[in-house]
Protein backbone atom coordinates (compact mmCIF):
# COMPACT_ATOMS: atom_id res chain seq x y z
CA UNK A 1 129.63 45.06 98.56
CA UNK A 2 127.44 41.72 99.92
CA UNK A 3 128.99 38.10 99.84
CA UNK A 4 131.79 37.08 97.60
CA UNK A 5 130.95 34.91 95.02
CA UNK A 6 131.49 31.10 95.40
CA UNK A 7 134.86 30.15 94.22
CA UNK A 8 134.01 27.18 91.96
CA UNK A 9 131.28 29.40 90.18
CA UNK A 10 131.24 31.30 87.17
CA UNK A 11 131.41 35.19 87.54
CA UNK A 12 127.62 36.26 87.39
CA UNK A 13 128.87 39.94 86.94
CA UNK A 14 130.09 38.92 83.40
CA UNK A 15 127.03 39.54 80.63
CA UNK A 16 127.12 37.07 78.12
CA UNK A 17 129.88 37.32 75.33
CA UNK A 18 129.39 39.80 72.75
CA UNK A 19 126.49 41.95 74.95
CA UNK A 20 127.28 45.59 75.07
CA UNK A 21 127.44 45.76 78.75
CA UNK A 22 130.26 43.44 79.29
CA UNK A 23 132.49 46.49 78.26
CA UNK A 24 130.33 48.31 80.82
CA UNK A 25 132.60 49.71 83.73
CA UNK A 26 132.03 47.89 87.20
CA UNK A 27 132.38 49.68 90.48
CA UNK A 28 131.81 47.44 93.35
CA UNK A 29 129.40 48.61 96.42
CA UNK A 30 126.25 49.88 96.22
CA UNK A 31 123.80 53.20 96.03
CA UNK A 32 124.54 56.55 94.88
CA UNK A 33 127.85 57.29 96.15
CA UNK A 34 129.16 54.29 93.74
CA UNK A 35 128.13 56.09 90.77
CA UNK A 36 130.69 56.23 88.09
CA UNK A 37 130.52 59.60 86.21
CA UNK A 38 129.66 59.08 82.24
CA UNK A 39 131.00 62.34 81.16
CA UNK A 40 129.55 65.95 81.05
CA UNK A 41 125.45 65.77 81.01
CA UNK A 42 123.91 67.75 78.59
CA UNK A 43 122.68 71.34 80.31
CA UNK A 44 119.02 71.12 80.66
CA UNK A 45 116.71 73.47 79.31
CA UNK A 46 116.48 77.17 81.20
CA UNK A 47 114.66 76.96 84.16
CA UNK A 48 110.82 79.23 83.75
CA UNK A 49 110.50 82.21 85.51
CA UNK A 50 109.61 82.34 88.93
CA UNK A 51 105.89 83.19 89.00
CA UNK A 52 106.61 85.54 91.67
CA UNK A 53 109.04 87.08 90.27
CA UNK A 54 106.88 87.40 86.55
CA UNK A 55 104.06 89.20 88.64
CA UNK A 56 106.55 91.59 90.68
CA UNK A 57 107.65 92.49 87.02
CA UNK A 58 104.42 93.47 85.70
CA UNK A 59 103.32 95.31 89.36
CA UNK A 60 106.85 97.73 88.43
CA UNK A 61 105.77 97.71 84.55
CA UNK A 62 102.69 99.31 85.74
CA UNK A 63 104.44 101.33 87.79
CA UNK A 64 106.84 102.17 85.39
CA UNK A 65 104.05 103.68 82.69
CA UNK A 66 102.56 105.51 85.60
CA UNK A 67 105.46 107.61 86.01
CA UNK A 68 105.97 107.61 82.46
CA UNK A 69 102.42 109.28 81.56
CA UNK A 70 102.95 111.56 84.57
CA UNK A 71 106.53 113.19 83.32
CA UNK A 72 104.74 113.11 80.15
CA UNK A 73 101.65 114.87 80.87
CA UNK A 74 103.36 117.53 83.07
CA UNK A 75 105.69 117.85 79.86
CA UNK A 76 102.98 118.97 77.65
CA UNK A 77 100.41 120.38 79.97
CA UNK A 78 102.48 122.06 82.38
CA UNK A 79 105.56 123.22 80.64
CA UNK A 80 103.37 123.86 77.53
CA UNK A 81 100.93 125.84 79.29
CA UNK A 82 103.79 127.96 80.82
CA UNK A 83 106.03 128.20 77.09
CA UNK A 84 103.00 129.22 74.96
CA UNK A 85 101.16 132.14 76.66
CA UNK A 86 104.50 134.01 77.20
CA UNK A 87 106.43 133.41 73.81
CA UNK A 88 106.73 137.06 73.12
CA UNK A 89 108.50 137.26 76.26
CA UNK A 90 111.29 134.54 75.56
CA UNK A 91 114.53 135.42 73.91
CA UNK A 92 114.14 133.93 71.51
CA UNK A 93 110.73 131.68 71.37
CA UNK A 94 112.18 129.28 68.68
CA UNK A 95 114.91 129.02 70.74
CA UNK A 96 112.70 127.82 73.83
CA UNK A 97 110.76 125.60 71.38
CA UNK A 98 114.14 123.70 70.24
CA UNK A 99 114.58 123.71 73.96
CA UNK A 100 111.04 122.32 74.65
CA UNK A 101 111.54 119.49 72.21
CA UNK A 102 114.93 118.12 73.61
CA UNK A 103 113.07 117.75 76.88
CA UNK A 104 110.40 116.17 74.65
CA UNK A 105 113.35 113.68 73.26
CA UNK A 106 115.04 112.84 76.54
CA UNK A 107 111.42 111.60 77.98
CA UNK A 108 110.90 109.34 74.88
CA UNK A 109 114.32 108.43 75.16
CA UNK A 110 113.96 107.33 79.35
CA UNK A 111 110.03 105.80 78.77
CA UNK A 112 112.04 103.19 76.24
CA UNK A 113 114.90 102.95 78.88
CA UNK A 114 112.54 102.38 81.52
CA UNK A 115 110.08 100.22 79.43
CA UNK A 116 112.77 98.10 78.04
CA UNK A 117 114.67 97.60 81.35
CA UNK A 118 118.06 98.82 80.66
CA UNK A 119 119.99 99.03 83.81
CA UNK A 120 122.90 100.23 82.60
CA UNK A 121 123.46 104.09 84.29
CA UNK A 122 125.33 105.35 81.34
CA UNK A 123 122.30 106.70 79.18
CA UNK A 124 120.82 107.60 82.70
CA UNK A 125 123.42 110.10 83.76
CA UNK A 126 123.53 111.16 79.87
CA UNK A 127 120.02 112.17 79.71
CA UNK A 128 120.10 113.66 82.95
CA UNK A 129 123.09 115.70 81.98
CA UNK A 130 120.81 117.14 79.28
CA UNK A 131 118.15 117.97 81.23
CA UNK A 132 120.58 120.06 83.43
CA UNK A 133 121.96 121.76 80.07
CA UNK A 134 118.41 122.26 79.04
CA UNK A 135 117.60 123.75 82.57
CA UNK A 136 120.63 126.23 82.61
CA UNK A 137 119.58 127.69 78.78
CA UNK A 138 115.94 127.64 79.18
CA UNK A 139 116.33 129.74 82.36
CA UNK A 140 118.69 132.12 80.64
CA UNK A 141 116.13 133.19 77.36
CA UNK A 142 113.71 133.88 80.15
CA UNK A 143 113.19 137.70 80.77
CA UNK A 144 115.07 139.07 83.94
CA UNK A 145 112.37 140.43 85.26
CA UNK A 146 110.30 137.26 84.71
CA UNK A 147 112.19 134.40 85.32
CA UNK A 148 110.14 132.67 87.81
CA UNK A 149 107.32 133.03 85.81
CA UNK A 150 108.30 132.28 82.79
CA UNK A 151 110.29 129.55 83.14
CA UNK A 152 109.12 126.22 82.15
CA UNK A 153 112.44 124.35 82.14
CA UNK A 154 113.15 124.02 85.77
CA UNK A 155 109.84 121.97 86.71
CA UNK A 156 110.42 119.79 83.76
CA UNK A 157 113.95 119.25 84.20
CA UNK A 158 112.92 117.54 87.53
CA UNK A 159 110.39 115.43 86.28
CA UNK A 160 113.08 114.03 83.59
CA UNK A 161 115.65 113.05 86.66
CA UNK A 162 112.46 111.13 88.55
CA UNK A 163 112.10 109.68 85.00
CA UNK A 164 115.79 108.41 84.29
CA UNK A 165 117.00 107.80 87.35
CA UNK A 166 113.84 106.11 88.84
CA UNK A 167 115.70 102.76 89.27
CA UNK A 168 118.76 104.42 90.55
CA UNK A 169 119.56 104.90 94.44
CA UNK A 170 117.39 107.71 95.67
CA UNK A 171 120.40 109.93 96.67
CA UNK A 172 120.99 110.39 92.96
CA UNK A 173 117.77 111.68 92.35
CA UNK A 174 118.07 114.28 95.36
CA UNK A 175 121.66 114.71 93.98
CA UNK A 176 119.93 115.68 90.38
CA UNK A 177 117.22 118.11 92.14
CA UNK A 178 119.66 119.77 93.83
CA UNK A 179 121.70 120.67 90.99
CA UNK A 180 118.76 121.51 88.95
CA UNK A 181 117.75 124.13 91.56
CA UNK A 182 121.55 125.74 91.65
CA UNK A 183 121.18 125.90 87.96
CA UNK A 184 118.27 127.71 88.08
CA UNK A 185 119.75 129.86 91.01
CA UNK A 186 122.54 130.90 89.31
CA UNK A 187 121.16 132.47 86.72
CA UNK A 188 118.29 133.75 88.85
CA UNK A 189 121.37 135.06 90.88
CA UNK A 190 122.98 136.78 87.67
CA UNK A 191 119.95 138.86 86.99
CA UNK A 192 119.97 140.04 90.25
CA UNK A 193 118.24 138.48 93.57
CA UNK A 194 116.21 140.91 95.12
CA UNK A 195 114.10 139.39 98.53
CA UNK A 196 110.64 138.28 96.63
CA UNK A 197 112.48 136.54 93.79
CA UNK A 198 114.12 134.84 96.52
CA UNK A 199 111.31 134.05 98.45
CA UNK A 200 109.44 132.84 95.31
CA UNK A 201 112.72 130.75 94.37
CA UNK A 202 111.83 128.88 97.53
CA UNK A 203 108.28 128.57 97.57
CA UNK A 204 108.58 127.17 94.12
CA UNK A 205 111.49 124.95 94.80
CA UNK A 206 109.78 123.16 97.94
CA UNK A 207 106.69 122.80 95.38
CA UNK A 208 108.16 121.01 93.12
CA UNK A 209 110.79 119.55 94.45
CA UNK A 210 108.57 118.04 97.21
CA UNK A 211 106.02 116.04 95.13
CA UNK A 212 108.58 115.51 92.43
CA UNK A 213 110.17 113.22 95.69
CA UNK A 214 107.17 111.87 96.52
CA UNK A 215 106.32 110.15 93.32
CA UNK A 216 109.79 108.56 93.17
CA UNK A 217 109.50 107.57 96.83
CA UNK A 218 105.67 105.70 96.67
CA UNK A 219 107.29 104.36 93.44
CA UNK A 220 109.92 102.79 95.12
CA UNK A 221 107.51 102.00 97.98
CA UNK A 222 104.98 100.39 95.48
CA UNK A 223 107.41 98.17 93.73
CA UNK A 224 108.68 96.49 97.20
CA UNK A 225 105.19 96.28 98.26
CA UNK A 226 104.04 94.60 95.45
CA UNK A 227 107.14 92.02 95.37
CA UNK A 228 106.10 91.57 98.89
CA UNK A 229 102.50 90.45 97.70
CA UNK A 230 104.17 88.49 94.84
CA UNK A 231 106.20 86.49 97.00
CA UNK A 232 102.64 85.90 99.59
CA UNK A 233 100.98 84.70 96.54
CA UNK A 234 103.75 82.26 95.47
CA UNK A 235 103.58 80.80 98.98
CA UNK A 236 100.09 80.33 99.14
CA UNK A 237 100.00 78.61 95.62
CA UNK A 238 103.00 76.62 96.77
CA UNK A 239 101.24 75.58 99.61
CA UNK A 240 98.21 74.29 97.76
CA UNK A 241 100.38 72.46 95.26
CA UNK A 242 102.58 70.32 97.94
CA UNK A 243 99.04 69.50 99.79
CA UNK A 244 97.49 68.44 96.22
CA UNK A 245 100.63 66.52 95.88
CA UNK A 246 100.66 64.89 98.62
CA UNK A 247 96.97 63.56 98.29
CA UNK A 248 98.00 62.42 94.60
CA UNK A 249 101.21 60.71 96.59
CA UNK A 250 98.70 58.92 99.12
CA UNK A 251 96.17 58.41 96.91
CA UNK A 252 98.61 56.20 94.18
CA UNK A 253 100.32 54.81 97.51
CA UNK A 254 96.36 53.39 98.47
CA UNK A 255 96.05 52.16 94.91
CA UNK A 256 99.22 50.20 95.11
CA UNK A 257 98.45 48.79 98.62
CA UNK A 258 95.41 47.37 97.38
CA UNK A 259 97.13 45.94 94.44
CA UNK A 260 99.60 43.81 96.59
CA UNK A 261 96.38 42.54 99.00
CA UNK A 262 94.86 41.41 95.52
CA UNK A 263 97.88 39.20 95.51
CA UNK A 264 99.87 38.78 98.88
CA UNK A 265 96.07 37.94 100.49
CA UNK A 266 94.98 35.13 98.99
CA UNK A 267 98.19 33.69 99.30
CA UNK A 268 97.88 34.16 103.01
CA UNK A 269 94.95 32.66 103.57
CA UNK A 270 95.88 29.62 102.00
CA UNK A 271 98.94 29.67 104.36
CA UNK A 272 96.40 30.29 107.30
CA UNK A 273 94.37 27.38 106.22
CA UNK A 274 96.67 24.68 105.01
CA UNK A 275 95.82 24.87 102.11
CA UNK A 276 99.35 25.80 101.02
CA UNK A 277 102.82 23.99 101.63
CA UNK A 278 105.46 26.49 102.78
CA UNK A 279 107.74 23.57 101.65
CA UNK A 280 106.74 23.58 98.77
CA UNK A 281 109.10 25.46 96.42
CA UNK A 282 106.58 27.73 94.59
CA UNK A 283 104.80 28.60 97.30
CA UNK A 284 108.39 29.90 99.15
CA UNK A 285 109.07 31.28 95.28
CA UNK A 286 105.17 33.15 95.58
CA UNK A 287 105.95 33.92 98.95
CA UNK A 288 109.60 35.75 98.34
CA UNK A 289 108.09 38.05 95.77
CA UNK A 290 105.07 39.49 97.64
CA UNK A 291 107.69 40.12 100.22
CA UNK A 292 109.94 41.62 97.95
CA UNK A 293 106.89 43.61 96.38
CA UNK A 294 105.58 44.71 99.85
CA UNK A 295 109.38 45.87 100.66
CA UNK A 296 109.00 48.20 97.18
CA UNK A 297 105.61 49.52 98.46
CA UNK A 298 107.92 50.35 101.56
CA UNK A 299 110.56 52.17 99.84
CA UNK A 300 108.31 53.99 97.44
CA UNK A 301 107.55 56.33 100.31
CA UNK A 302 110.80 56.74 101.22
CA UNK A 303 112.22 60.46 100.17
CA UNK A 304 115.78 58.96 99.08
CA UNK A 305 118.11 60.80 96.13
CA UNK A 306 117.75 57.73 93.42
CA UNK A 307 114.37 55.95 94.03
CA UNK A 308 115.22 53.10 91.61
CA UNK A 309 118.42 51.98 93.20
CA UNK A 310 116.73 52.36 96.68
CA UNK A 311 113.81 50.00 95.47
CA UNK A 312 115.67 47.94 94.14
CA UNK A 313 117.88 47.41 97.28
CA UNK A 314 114.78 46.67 99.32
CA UNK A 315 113.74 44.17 96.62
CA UNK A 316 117.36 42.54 96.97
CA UNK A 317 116.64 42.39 100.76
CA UNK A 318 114.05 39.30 99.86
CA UNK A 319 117.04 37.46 98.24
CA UNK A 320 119.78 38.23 100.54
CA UNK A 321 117.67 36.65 103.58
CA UNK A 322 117.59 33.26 101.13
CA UNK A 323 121.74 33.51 101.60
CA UNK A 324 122.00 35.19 97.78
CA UNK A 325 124.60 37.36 97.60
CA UNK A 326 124.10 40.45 95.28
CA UNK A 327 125.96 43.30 94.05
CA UNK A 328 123.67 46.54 92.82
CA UNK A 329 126.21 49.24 90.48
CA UNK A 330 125.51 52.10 88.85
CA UNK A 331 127.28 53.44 85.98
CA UNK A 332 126.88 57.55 85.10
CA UNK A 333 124.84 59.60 86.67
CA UNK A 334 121.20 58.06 86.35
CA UNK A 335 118.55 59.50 84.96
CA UNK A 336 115.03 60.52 86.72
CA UNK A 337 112.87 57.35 86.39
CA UNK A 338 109.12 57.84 86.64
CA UNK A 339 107.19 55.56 88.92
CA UNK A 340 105.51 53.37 86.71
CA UNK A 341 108.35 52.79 84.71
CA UNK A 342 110.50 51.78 87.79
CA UNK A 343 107.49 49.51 88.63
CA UNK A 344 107.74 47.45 85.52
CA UNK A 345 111.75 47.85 86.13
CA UNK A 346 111.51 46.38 89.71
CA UNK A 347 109.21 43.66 88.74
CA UNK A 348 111.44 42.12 86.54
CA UNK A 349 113.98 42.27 89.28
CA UNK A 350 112.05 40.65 91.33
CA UNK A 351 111.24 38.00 89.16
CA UNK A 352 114.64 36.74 89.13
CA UNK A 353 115.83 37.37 92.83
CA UNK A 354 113.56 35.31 94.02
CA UNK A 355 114.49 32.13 91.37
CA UNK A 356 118.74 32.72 92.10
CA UNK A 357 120.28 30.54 93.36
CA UNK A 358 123.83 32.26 94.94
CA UNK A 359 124.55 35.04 92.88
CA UNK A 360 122.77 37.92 91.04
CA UNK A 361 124.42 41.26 89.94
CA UNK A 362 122.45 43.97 88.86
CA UNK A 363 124.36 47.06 87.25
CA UNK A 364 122.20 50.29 86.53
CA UNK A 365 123.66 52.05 83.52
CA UNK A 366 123.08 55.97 82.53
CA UNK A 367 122.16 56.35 79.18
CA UNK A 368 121.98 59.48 76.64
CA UNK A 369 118.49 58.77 76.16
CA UNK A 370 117.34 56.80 79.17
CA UNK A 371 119.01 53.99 81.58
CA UNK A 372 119.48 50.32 80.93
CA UNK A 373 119.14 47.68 84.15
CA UNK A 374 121.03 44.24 83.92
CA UNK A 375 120.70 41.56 85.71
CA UNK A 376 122.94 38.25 85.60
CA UNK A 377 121.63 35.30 87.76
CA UNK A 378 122.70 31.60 88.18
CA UNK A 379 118.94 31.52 88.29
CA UNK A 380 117.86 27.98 87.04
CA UNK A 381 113.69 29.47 86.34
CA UNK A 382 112.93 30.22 82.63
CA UNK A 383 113.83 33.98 81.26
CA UNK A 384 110.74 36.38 81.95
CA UNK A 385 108.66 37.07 78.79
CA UNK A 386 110.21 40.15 76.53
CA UNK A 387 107.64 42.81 76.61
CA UNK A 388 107.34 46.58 75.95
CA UNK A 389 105.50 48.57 78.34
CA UNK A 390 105.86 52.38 79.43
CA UNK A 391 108.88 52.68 77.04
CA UNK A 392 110.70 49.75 78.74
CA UNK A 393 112.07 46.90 76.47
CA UNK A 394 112.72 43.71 78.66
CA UNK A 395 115.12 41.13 76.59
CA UNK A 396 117.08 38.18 77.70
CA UNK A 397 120.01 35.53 76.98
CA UNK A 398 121.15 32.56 78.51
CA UNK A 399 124.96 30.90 78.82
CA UNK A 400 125.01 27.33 80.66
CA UNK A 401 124.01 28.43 83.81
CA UNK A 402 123.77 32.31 83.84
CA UNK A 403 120.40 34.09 82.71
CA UNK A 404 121.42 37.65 81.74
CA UNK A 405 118.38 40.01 81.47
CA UNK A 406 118.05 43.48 80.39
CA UNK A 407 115.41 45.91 81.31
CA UNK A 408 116.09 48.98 78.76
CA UNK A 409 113.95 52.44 79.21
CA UNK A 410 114.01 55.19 76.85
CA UNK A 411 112.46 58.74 77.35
């Protein structure tokens, strides 16, 4: 809170009758943490995707159909080429064809799951229970005598567990190849082990088993390197933006630099050379709002949480030094203000605390569609001109010896 006001004048905080913002709320002090809440904001829209994250998803997509074609070419080239050439073997073949074709079902039905990216391990363990079932009656229509050469299901079976359960911890996978090999044990076991079956039961089991690990592992190992390189990328690119950034940021602070000397300098010189009075009342007036403006340049660089209320406290600094006393409020939670906009906001400001005379109050008001700055002065200079520009609507009203003005931005 600055000064009180004088006791013989009029309240300045109090808009002219009838104005909407006399039934404003009024919290005295100033900056952020005076902000009076307004009620629930509206949730903003979704937040994009993380680019990172958007190109680790299409590295594991691509991963994802890899694995996909590969249980699906095994399927049909290396089951198929093991089921067809002994059918007169099998007990019986349409039996092992029915078989076949559920295998053939419970890839489709894990390439969508995969695809898709249901997470949910329901369907997982489901299909993978079928591929066991599959695994324990394919093995037993296989001739005795024959087994490990006829059967196609065990191989297969695997390949459907590195399919369903690729994005499931890698202990269930080992979990699923272990029971798939029992499986096929057991009934290898019922038929009677004798030492080659045995001996081939291992050989084909470390096979198998082996590369069908592999696969899952460099898929795993694939997907975390390529989020790695994701995240990388997003670093570099963030790094280029916040150094094109900043150039736009110094570049635009440059511009407006040179903008103040266009003004603040010849108005210098004529100090320097006599030329101009610094009794005279508009030259102190001229003099008070290049100050103020080169105090705006000052904050604009400043990284604070509302950049309009902290401009326009360094723009109030101009008038407080001249023994004004003024209050800044805020009302809701305010809006993001471009820089432009706050521009033409602050220089209306600052065209009327430099002309007050003891009192200004400036209250900052959220609104649905943008944010509303008033100003009440004792200030004695004419009202500045109403004008539209960058969406802001400047209008004005006078009592008998207040001049209430309103600078009014909508998105």
């Amino acid at each position: 809170m600055r000064a009180a006001p004088a006791p013989a004048a009029p309240p300045p905080g109090t808009p002219p009758p009838g104005h909407p913002s006399a039934a404003a709320p009024i919290q005295a002090g100033r900056g952020p943490a005076d902000q009076v809440p307004a009620g629930p904001s509206s949730p903003g829209p979704s937040p994009a995707a993380h680019p990172s994250a958007v190109l680790s998803a299409r590295y594991a997509q691509s991963f994802d159909i890899a694995v996909i074609i590969v249980v699906a070419g095994w399927h049909i080239a290396g089951a198929g080429s093991e089921l067809l050439p002994y059918r007169a073997l099998y007990r019986p073949f349409p039996a092992q064809f029915a078989l076949w074709l559920v295998i053939a079902l419970a890839i489709t039905a894990g390439a969508v799951r995969l695809i898709r990216g249901l997470s949910h391990p329901a369907w997982a363990y489901a299909l993978a229970a079928v591929a066991l079932a599959v695994t324990i009656a394919g093995a037993a229509g296989c001739p005795p005598d024959q087994l490990l050469k006829t059967d196609w299901a065990w191989g297969t079976t695997g390949w459907v567990g590195v399919l369903v359960l690729l994005r499931r911890p890698l202990r269930e996978l080992v979990g699923f190849l272990l029971l798939d090999a029992l499986a096929t044990f057991a009934v290898l076991a019922h038929d009677g082990l004798h030492r080659a079956d045995v001996a081939g039961f291992i050989t084909i089991l470390a096979e198998t088993t082996a590369i069908q690990l592999v696969v899952a592992v460099a898929a795993r190992q694939l997907g975390a390197t390529a989020r790695e390189a994701a995240e990388v990328t997003q670093n570099e690119a963030a790094t280029r933006e916040r150094a094109v950034i900043a150039e736009r940021l110094r570049a635009a602070r440059q511009a407006r630099w040179l903008a103040l000397q266009e003004t603040a300098g010849p108005l210098l010189r004529e100090l320097a050379a006599g030329s101009a009075n610094p009794a005279d009342p508009e030259v102190r007036r001229a003099c008070a709002v290049e100050a103020a403006r080169l105090r705006r340049l000052m904050a604009e660089s400043d990284d604070a949480p509302g950049p309009l209320v902290h401009e326009l406290h360094a723009c109030a600094d101009v008038a407080e030094r001249r023994g004004v006393a003024v209050d800044i409020e805020t009302v809701g939670a305010l809006p993001s203000v471009p820089a432009d906009v706050r521009r033409v906001i602050t220089d209306t400001a600052i065209a009327i605390l430099t002309t007050a005379v003891s009192q200004v109050r400036v209250t900052l008001t959220a609104l649905p569609e943008g944010i509303a700055v008033s100003l009440v002065a004792d200030s004695p200079a004419p009202p500045p001109r109403p004008a539209t520009a960058l969406g802001v609507v400047v209008e004005h009203d006078r009592d008998y010896r207040n001049l209430w003005v309103e600078a009014r931005w909508t998105r």
